[in-house]
C-alpha atoms as a PDB file:
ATOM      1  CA  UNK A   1     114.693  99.604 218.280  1.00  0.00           C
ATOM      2  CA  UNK A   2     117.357  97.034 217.841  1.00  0.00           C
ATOM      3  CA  UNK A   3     119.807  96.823 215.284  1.00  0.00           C
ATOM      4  CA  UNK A   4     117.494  93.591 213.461  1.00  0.00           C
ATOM      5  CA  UNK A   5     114.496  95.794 213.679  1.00  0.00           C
ATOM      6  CA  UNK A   6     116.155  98.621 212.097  1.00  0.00           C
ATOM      7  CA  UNK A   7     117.230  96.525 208.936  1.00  0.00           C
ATOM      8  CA  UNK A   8     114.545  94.733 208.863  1.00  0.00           C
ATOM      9  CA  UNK A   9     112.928  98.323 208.557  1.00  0.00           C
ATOM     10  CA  UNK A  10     115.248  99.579 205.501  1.00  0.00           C
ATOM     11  CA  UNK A  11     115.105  95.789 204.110  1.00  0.00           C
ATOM     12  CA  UNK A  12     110.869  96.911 204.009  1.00  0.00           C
ATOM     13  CA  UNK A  13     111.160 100.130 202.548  1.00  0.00           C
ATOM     14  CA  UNK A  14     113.809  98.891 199.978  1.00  0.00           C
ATOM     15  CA  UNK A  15     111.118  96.135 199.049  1.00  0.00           C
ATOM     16  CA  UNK A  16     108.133  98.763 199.051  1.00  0.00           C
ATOM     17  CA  UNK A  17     110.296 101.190 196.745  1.00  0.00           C
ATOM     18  CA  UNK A  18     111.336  98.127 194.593  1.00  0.00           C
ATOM     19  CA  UNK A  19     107.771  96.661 194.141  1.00  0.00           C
ATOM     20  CA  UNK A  20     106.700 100.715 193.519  1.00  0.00           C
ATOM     21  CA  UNK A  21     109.266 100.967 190.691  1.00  0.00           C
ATOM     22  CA  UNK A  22     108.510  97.574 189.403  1.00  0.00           C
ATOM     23  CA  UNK A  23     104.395  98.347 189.349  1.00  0.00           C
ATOM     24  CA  UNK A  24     105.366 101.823 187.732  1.00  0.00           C
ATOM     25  CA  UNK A  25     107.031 100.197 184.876  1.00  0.00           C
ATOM     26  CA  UNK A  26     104.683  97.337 184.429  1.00  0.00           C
ATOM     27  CA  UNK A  27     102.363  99.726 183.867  1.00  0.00           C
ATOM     28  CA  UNK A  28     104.396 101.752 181.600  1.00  0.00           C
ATOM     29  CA  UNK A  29     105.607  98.653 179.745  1.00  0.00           C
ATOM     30  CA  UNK A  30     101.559  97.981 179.439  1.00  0.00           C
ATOM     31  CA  UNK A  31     100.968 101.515 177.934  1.00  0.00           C
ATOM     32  CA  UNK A  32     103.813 101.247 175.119  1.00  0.00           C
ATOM     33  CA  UNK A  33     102.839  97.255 174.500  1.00  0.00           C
ATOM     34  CA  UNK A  34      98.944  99.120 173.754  1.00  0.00           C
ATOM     35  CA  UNK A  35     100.695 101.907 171.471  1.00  0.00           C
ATOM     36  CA  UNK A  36     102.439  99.538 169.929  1.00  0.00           C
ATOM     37  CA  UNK A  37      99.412  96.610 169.067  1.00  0.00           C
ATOM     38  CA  UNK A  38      97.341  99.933 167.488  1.00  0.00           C
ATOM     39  CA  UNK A  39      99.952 101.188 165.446  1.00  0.00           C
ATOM     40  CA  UNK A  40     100.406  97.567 163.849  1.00  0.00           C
ATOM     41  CA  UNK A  41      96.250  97.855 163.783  1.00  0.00           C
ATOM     42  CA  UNK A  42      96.589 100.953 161.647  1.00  0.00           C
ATOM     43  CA  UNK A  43      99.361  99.421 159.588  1.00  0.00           C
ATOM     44  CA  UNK A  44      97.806  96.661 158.576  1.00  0.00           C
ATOM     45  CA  UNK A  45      95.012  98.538 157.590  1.00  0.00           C
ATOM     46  CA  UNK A  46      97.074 100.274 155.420  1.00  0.00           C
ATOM     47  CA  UNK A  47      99.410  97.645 153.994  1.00  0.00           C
ATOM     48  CA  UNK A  48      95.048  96.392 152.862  1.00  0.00           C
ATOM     49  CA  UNK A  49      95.389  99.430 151.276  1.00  0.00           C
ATOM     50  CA  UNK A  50      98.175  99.776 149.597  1.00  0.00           C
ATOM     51  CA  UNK A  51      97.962  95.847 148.410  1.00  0.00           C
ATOM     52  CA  UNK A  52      94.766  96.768 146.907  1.00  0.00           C
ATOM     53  CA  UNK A  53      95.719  99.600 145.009  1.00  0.00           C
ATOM     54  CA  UNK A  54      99.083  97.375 143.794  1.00  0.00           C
ATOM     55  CA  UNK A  55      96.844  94.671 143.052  1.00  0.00           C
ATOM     56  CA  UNK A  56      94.708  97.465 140.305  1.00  0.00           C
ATOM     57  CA  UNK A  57      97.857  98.783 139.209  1.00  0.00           C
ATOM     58  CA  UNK A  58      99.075  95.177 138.209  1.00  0.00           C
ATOM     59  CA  UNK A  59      95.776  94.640 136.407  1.00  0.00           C
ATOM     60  CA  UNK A  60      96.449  97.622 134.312  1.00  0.00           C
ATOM     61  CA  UNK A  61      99.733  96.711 133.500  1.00  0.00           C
ATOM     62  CA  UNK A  62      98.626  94.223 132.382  1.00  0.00           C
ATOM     63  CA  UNK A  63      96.066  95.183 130.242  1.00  0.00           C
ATOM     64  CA  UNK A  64      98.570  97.691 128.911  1.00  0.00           C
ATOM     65  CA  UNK A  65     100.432  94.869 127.759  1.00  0.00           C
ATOM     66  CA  UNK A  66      98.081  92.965 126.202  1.00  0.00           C
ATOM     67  CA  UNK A  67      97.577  95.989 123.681  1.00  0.00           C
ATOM     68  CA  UNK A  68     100.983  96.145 123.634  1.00  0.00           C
ATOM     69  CA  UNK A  69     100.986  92.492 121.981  1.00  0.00           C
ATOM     70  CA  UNK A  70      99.014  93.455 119.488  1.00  0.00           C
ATOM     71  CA  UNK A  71     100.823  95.934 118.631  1.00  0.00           C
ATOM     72  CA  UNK A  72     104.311  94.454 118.357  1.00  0.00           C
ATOM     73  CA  UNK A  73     102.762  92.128 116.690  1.00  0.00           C
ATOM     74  CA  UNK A  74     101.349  94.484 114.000  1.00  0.00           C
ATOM     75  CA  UNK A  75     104.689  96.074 113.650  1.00  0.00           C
ATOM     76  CA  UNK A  76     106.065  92.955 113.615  1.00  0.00           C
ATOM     77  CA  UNK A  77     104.333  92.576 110.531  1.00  0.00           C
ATOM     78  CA  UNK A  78     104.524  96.022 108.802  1.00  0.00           C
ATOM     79  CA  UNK A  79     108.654  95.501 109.288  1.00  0.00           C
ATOM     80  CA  UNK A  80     108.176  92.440 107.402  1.00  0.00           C
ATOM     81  CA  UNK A  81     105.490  94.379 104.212  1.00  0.00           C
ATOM     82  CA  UNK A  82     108.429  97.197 104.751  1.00  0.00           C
ATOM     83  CA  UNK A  83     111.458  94.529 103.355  1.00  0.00           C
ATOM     84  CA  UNK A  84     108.893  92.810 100.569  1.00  0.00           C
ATOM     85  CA  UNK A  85     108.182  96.554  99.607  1.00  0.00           C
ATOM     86  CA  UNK A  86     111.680  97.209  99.633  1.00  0.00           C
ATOM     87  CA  UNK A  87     113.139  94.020  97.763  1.00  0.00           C
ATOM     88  CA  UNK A  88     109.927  94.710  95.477  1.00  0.00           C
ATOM     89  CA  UNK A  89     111.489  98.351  95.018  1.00  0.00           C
ATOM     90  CA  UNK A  90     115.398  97.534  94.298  1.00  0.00           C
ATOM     91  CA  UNK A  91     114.047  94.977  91.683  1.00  0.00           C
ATOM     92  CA  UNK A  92     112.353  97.602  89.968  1.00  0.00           C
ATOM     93  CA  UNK A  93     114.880  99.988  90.226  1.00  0.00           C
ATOM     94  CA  UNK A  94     117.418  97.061  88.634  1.00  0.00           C
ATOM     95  CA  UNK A  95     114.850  96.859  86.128  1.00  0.00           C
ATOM     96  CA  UNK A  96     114.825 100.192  85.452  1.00  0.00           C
ATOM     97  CA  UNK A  97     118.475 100.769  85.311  1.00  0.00           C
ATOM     98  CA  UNK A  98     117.997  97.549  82.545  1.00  0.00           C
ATOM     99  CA  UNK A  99     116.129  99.106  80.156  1.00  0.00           C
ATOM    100  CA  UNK A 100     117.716 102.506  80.714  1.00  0.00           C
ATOM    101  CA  UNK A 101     120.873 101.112  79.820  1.00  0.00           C
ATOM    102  CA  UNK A 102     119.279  99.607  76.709  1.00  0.00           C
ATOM    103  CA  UNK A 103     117.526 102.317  75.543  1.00  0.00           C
ATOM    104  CA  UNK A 104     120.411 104.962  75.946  1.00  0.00           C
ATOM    105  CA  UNK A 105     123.187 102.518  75.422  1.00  0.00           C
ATOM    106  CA  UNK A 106     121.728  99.897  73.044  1.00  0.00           C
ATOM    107  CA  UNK A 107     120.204  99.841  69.258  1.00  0.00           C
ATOM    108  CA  UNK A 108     117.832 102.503  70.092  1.00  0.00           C
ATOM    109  CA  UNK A 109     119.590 104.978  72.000  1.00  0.00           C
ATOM    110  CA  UNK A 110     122.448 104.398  69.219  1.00  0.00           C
ATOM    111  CA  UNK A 111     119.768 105.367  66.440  1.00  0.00           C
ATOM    112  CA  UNK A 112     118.734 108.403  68.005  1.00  0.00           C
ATOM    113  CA  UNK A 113     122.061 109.737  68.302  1.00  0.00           C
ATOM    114  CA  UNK A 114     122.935 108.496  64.605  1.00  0.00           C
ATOM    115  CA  UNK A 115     119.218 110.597  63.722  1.00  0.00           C
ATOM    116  CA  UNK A 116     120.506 113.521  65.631  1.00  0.00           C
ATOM    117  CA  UNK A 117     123.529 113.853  64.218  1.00  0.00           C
ATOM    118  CA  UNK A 118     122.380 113.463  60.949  1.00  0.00           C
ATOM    119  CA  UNK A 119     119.376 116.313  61.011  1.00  0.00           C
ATOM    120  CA  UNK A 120     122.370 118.566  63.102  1.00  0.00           C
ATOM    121  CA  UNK A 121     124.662 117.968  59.742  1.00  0.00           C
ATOM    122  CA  UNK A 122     121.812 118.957  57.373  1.00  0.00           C
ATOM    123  CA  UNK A 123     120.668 121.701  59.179  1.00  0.00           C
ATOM    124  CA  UNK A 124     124.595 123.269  59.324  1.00  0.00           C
ATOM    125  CA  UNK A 125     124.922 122.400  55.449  1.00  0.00           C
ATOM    126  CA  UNK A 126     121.734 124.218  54.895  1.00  0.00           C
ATOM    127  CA  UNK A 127     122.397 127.099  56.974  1.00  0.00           C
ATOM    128  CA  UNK A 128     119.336 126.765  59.410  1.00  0.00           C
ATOM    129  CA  UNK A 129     121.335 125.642  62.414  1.00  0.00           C
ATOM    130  CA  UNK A 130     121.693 128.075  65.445  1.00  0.00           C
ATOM    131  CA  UNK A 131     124.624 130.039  65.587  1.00  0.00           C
ATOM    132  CA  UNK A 132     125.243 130.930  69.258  1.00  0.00           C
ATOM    133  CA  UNK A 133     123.027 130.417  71.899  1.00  0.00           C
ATOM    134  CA  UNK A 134     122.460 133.714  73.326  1.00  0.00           C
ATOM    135  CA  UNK A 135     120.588 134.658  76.462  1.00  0.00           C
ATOM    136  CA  UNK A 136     117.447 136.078  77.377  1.00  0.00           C
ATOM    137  CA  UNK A 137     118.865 139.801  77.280  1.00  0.00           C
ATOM    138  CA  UNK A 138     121.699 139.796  75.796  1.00  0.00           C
ATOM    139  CA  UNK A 139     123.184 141.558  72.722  1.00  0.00           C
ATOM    140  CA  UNK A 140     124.018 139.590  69.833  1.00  0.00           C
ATOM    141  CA  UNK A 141     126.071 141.051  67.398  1.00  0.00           C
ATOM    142  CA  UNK A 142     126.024 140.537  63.355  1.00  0.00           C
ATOM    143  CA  UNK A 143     128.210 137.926  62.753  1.00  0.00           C
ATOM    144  CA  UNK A 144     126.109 135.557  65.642  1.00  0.00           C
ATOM    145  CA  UNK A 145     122.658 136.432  63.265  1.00  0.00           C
ATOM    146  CA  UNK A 146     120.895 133.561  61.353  1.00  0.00           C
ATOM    147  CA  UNK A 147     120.733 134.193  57.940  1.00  0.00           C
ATOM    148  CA  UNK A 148     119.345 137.300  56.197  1.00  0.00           C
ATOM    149  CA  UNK A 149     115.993 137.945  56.317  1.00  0.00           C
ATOM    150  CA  UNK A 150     115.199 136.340  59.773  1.00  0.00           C
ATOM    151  CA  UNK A 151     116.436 139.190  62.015  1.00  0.00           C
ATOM    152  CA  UNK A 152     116.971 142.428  62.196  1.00  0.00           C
ATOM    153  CA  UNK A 153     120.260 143.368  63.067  1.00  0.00           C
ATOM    154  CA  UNK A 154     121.270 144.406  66.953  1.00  0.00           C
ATOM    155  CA  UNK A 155     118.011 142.534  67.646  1.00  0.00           C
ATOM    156  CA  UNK A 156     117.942 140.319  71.088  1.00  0.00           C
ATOM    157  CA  UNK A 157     116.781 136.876  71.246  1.00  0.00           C
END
């Protein structure tokens, strides 16, 4: 063999390995490329899936809100019965401290104080008006007694 014939033998196996390698990896490249079209198959599916499920969640959100609505909107309106009722209440109360005022401070309450005192004045001048209040249980001595005749004395109220 000549030196032409011996690279053009080396040049040939070169090729052959070259061409093996490159068929090996084609078909290697072919085998991921496959893997890879199924697992976007199976996540597609999926993604269906979860879309679907989303899509029912959404529909009971917003259902949920809906009822929601109605309910703000009820409180809405109880906030609003709530003030009246309390405006309605602090009237009342003004009211109140009105005729209070004008029963314990005015013509009336006056009276009653001038009636008291005057009943508290006859009953001292007559001798009927408590001496001492004593309590339940305890002693009262002589000189604290109403008038003869009432009591015994030492005797507890």
């Amino acid at each position: 063999m000549s030196l032409t014939g011996i690279a053009a033998l080396i040049a040939a196996v070169s090729f052959a390995v070259l061409a093996g390698a490159g068929v090996y990896l084609a078909v290697r490249f072919t085998r991921v490329i496959g893997d890879a079209a199924t697992l976007v198959r199976e996540t597609k599916t999926g993604q269906q899936e979860l879309l679907v499920r989303a899509n029912a969640a959404v529909d009971r959100a917003n259902a949920q809100l809906d009822k929601s609505e109605v309910v703000t909107e009820s409180m809405g309106e109880l906030g609003a019965s709530i003030t009246e009722l309390a405006g309605q209440a602090a009237a009342l109360a003004g009211i109140g401290r009105s005729v209070g005022g004008a029963v314990i401070g005015g013509p009336l309450g006056r009276a009653a104080a001038v009636a008291y005192g005057v009943r508290h004045a006859v009953a001292i001048r007559r001798g009927t008006a408590a001496r001492g209040n004593a309590l339940a249980g305890q002693v009262v001595t002589g000189a604290e007694l109403a008038p003869a005749g009432r009591r015994e004395p030492g005797a507890t109220r």
